[in-house]
Protein backbone atom coordinates (compact mmCIF):
# COMPACT_ATOMS: atom_id res chain seq x y z
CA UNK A 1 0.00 0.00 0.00
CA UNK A 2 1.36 3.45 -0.91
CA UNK A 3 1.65 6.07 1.53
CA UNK A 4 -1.50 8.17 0.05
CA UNK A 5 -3.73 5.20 -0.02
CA UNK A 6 -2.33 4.79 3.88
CA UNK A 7 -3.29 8.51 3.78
CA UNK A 8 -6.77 8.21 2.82
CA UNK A 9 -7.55 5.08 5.17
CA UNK A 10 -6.19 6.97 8.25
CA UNK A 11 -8.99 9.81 6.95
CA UNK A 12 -11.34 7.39 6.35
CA UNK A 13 -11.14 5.82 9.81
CA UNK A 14 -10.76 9.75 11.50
CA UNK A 15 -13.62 10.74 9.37
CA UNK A 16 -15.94 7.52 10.66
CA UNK A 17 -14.81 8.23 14.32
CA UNK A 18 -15.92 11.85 14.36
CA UNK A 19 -18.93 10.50 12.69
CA UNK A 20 -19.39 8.03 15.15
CA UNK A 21 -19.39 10.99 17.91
CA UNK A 22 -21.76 13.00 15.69
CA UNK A 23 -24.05 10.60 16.14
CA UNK A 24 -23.74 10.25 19.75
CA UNK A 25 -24.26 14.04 20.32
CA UNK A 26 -26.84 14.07 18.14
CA UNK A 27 -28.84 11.43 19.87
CA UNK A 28 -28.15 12.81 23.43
CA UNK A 29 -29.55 16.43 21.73
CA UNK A 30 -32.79 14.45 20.87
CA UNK A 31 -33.19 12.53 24.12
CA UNK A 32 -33.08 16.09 25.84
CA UNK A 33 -35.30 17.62 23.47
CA UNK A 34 -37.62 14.59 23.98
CA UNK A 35 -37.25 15.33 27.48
CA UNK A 36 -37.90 19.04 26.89
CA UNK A 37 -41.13 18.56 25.81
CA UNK A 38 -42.05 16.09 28.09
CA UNK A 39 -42.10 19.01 30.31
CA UNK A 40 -44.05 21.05 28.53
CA UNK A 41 -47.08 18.42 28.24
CA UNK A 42 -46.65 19.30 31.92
CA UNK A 43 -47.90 22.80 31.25
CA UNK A 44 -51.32 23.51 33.02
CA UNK A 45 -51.26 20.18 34.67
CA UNK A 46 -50.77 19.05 38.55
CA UNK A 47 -47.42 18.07 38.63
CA UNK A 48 -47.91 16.41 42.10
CA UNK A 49 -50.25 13.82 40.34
CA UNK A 50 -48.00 13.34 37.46
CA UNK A 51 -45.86 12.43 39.81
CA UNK A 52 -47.35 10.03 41.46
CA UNK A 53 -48.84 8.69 39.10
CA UNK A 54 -45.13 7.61 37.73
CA UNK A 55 -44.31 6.20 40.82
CA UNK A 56 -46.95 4.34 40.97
CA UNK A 57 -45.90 2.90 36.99
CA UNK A 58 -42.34 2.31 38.80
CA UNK A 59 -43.77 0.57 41.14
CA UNK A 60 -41.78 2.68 44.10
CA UNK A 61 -44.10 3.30 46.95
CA UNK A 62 -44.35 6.70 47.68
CA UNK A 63 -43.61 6.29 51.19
CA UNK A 64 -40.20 5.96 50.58
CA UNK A 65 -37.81 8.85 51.51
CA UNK A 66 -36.82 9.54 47.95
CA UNK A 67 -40.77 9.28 46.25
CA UNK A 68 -41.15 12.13 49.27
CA UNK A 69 -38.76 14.57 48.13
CA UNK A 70 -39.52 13.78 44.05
CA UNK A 71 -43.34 14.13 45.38
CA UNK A 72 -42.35 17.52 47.64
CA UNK A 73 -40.29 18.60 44.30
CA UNK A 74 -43.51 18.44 41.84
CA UNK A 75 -45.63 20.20 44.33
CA UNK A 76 -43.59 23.51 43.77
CA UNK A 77 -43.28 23.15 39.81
CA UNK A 78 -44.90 26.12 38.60
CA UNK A 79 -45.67 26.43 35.00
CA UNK A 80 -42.92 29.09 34.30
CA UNK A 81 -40.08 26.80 35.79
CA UNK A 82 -41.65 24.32 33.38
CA UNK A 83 -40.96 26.97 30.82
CA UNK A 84 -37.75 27.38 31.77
CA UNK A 85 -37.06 23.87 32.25
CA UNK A 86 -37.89 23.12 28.51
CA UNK A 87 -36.36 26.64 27.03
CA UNK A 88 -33.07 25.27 28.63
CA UNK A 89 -33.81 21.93 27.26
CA UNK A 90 -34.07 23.31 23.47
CA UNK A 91 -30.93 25.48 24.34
CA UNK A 92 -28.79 22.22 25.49
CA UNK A 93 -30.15 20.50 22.12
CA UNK A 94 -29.75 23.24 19.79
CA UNK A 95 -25.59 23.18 20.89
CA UNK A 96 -25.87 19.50 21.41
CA UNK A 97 -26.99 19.87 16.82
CA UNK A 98 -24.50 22.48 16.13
CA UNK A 99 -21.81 19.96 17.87
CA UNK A 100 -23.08 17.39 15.80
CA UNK A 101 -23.22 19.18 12.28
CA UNK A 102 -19.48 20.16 12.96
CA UNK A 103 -18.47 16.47 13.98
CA UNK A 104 -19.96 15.16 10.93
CA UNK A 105 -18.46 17.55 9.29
CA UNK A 106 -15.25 17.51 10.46
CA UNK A 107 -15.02 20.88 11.69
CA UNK A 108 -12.28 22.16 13.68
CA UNK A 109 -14.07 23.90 15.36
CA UNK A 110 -16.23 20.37 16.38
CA UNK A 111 -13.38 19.05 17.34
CA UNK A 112 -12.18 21.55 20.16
CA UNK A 113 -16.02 21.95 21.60
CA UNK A 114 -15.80 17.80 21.74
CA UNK A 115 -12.52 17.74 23.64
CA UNK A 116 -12.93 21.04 25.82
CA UNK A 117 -16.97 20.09 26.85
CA UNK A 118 -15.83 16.18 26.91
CA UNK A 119 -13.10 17.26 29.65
CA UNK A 120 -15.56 19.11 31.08
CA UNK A 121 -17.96 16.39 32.20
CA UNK A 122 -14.61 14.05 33.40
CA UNK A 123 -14.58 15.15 36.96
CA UNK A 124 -18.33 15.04 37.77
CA UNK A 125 -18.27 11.58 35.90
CA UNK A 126 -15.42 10.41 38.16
CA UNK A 127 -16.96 12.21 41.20
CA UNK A 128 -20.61 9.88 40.84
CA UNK A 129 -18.38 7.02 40.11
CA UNK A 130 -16.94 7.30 43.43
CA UNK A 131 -19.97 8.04 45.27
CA UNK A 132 -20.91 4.50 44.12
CA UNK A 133 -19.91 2.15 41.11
CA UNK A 134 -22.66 1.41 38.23
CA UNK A 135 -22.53 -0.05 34.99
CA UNK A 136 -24.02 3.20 33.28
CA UNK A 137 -21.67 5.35 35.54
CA UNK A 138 -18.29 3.31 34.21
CA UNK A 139 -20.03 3.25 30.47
CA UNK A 140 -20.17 6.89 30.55
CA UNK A 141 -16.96 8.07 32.06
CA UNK A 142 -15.23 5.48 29.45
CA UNK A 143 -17.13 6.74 26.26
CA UNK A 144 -16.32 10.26 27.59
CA UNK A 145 -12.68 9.70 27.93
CA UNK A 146 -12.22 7.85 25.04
CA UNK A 147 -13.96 10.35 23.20
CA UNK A 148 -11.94 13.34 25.02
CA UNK A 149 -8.66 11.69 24.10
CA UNK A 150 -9.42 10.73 20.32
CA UNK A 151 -10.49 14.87 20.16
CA UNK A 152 -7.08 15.68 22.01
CA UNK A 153 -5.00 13.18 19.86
CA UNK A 154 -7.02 14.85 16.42
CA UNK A 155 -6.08 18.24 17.30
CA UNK A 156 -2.41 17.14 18.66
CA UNK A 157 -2.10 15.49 15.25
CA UNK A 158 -3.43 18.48 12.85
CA UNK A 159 -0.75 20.94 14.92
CA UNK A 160 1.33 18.82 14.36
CA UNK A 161 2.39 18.30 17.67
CA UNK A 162 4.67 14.76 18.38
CA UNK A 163 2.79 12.46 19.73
């Protein structure tokens, strides 16, 4: 294999990583915009029966300590946090889009917003994974640093910088 064909499967791969992440960002931007207007069908509603009425789906009995403070919670959502809840929901997405567009798109630009956001989110992740050990807790602070260091060894690599 010559050294461009070498060349265009090292883009090729770099190119369906960044991709990869694209798609990732995009999904979590539709999970929170799913989320966002989740809330808002909340709009004009008792939140206090919502409520309950999705621990009572879960199954959790809402004599339990944490059913009382998500219960306790509800009963002071007025319809402008909701508002605000879902505004900031649309926000998160909207960047959560852009991020994705970029990615997909191989933007430099992307790129730096993936590493500086990714790094970011490492010490909360490592901070709950402390507090107590989960399979979704070690899933996510592994896709997040992977993710952080393929952004930091992209940019390293397009500066030029010896790795």
């Amino acid at each position: 294999m010559n050294s461009s064909a070498a060349s265009n499967l090292v883009t090729s791969r770099h190119k369906n990583a960044l991709r990869l992440v694209a798609l990732l960002e995009l999904i979590k931007g539709l999970l929170v915009l799913a989320v966002g207007f989740g809330v808002l069908s909340l709009v004009h509603r008792d939140a206090w029966d919502v409520a309950a009425a999705l621990l009572r789906f879960l199954h959790v009995s809402q004599d339990r300590r944490y059913a009382q403070v998500f219960l306790d919670l509800a009963d002071h959502v007025t319809d402008a946090k909701l508002w605000a809840v879902a505004a900031g929901a649309a926000v998160y997405s909207t960047f959560r889009f852009v991020e994705a567009y970029g990615l997909w798109k191989a933007r430099p630009w992307a790129e730096w917003v993936a590493l500086l956001l990714g790094a970011f989110y490492l010490p909360f992740e490592v901070y709950e994974l402390l507090r107590r050990i989960t399979t979704v807790r070690v899933a996510a602070l592994t896709i997040n640093l992977a993710i952080v260091l393929y952004m930091l060894y992209l940019r390293m690599v397009k500066a030029d910088v010896p790795i």
